[in-house]
C-alpha atoms as a PDB file:
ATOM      1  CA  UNK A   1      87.871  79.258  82.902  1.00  0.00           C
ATOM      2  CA  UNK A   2      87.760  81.455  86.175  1.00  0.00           C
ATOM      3  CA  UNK A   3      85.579  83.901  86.954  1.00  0.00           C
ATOM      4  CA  UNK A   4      86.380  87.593  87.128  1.00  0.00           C
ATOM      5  CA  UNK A   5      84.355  90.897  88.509  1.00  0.00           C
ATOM      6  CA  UNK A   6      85.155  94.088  86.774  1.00  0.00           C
ATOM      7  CA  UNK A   7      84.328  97.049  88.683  1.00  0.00           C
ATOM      8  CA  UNK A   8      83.417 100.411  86.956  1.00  0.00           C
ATOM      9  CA  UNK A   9      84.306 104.003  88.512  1.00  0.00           C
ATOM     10  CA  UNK A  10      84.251 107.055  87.129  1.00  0.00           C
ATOM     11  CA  UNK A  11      82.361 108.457  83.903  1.00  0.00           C
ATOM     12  CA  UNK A  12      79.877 110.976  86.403  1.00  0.00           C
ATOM     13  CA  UNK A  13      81.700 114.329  85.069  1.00  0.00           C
ATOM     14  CA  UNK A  14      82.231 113.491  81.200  1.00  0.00           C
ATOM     15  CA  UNK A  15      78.397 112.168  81.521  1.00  0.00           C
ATOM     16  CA  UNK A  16      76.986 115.572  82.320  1.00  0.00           C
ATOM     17  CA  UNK A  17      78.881 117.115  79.155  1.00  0.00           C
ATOM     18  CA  UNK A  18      76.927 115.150  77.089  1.00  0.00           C
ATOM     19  CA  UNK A  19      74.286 115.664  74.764  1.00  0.00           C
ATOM     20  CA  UNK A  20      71.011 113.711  74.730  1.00  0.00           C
ATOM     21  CA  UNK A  21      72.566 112.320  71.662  1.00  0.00           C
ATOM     22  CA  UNK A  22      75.795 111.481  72.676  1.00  0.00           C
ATOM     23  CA  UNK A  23      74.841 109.507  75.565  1.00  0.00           C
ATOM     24  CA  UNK A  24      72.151 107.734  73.898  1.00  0.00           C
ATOM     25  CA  UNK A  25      75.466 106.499  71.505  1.00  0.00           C
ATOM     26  CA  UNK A  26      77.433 105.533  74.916  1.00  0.00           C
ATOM     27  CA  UNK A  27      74.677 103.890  75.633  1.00  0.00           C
ATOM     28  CA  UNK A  28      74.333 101.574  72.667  1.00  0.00           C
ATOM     29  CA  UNK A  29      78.465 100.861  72.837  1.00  0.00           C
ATOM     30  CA  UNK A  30      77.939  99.265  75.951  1.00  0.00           C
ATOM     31  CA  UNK A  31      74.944  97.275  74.873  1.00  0.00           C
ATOM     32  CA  UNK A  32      77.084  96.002  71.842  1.00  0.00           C
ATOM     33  CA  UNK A  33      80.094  95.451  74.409  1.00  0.00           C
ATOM     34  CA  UNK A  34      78.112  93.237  76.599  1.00  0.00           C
ATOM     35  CA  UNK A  35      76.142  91.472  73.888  1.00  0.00           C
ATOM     36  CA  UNK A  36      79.039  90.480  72.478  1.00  0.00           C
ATOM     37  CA  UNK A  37      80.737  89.225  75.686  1.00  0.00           C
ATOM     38  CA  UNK A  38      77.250  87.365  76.098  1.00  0.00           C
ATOM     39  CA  UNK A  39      77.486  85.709  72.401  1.00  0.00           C
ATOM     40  CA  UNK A  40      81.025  84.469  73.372  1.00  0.00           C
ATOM     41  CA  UNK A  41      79.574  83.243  76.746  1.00  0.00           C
ATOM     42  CA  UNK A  42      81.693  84.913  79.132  1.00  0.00           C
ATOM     43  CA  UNK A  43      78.988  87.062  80.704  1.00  0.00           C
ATOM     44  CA  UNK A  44      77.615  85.879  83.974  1.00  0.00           C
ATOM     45  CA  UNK A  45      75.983  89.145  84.568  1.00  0.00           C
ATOM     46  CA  UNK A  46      75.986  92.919  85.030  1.00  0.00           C
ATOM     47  CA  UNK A  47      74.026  95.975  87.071  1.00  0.00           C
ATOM     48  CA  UNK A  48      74.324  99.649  87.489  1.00  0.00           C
ATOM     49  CA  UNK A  49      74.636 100.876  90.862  1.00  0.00           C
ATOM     50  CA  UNK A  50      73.104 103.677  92.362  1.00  0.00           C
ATOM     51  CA  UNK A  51      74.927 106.460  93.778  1.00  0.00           C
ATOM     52  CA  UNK A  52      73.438 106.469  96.981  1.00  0.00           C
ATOM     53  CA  UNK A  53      73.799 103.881  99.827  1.00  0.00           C
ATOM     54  CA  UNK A  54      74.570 102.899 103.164  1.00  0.00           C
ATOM     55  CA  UNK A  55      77.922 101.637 104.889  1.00  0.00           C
ATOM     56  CA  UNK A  56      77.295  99.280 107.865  1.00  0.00           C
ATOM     57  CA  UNK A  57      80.891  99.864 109.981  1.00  0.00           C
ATOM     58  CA  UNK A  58      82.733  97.527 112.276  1.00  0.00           C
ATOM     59  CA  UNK A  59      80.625  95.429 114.881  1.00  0.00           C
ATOM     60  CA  UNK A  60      77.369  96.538 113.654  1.00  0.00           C
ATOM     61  CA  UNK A  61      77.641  99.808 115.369  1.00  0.00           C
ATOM     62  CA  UNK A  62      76.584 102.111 112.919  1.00  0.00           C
ATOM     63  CA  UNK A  63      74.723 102.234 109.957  1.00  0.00           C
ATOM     64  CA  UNK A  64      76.131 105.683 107.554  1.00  0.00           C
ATOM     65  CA  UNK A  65      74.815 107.129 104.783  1.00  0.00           C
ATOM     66  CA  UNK A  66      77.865 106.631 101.885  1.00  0.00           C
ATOM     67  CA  UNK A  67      79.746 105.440  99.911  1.00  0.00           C
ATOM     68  CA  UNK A  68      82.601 108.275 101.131  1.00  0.00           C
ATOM     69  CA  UNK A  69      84.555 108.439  98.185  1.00  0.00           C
ATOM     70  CA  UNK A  70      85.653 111.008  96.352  1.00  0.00           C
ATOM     71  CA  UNK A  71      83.042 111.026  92.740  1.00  0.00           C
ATOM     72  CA  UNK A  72      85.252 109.661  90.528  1.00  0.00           C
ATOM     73  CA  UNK A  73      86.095 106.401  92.747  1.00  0.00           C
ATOM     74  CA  UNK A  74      82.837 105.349  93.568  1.00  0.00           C
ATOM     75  CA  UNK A  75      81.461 101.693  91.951  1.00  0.00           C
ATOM     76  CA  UNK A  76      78.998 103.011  89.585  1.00  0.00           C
ATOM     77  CA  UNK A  77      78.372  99.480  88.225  1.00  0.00           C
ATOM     78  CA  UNK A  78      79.794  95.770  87.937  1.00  0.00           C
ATOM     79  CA  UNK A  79      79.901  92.796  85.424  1.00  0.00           C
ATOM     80  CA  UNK A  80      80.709  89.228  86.081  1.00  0.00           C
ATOM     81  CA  UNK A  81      82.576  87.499  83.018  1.00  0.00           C
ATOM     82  CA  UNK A  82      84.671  84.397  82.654  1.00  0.00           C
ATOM     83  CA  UNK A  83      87.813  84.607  81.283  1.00  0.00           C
ATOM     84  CA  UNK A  84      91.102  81.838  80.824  1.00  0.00           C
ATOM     85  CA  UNK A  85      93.214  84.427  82.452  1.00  0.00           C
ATOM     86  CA  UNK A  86      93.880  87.446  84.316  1.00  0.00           C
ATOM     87  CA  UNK A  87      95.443  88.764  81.071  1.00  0.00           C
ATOM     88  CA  UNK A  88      92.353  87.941  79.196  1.00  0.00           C
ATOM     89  CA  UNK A  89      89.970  89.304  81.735  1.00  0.00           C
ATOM     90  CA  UNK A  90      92.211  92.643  81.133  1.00  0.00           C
ATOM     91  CA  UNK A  91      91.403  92.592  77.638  1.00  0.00           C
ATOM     92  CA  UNK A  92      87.909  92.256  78.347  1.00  0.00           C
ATOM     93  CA  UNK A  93      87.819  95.272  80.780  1.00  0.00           C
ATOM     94  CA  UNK A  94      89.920  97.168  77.982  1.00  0.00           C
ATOM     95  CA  UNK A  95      86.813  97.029  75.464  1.00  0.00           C
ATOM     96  CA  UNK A  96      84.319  98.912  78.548  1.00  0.00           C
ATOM     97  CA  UNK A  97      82.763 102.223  77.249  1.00  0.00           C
ATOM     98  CA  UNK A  98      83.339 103.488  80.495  1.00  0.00           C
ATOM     99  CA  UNK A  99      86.789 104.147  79.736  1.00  0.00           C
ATOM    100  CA  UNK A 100      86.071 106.400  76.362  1.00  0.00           C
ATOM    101  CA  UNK A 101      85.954 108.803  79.437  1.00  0.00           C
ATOM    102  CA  UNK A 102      89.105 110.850  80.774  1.00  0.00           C
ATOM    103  CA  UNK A 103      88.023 109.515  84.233  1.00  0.00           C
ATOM    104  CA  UNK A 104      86.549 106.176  83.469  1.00  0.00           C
ATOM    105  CA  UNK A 105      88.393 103.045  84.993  1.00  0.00           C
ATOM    106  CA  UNK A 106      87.458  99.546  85.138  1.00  0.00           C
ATOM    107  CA  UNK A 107      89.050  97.347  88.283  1.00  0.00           C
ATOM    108  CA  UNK A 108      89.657  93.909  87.228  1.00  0.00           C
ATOM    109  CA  UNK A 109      89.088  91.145  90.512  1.00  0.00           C
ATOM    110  CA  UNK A 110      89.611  87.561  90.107  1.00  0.00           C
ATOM    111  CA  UNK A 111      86.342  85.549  92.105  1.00  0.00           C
ATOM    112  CA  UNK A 112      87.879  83.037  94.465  1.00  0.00           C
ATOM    113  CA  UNK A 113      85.837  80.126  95.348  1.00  0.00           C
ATOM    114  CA  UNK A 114      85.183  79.850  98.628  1.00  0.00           C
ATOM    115  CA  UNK A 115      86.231  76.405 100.563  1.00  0.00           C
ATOM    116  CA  UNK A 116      84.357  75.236 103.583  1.00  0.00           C
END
């Protein structure tokens, strides 16, 4: 099995149209999503990310407030999974909450393993 990252954008707009209630149900989907991918034992792990941070550019130079992104393409979270395939990994990413939003995407990565 490889490892995959899935990376979660979007969701900030259709969040704020919400009710109490309805995002307290959003909520619990992803709790059941991510239980169940840690029952199977494909999840290595998951966060929320703030919206706020800092971008450290080429050579050290300058440390910027960012990400500079338009709203709907910044990371708002990750989750580490294994998965026998990209395919599979894809139909992981295709039972996220996130995308029960118009804007919601999930980006699928493949980890590598790094050689030295």
């Amino acid at each position: 099995m490889n490892e995959y990252l899935l990376l979660f954008r979007g969701g900030e707009t259709d969040r704020k149209e919400q009710t109490a209630e309805q995002w307290q149900a959003h909520m619990y989907r992803w709790v059941q999503w991510m239980n169940g991918l840690q029952q199977q034992g494909l999840l290595l792990g998951a966060q929320p990310l703030s919206s706020t941070g800092k971008q450290v550019t080429g050579n050290r130079k300058a440390v910027v407030d960012g990400p500079y992104v338009q709203a709907g393409e910044a990371v708002a979270g990750y989750l580490m999974c294994r998965a026998g395939s990209y395919n599979e990994a894809v139909g992981i990413a295709n039972g996220c909450p996130i995308l029960e939003f118009e804007n919601g995407k999930v980006e699928v990565r493949e980890i590598q393993e790094l050689k030295m």
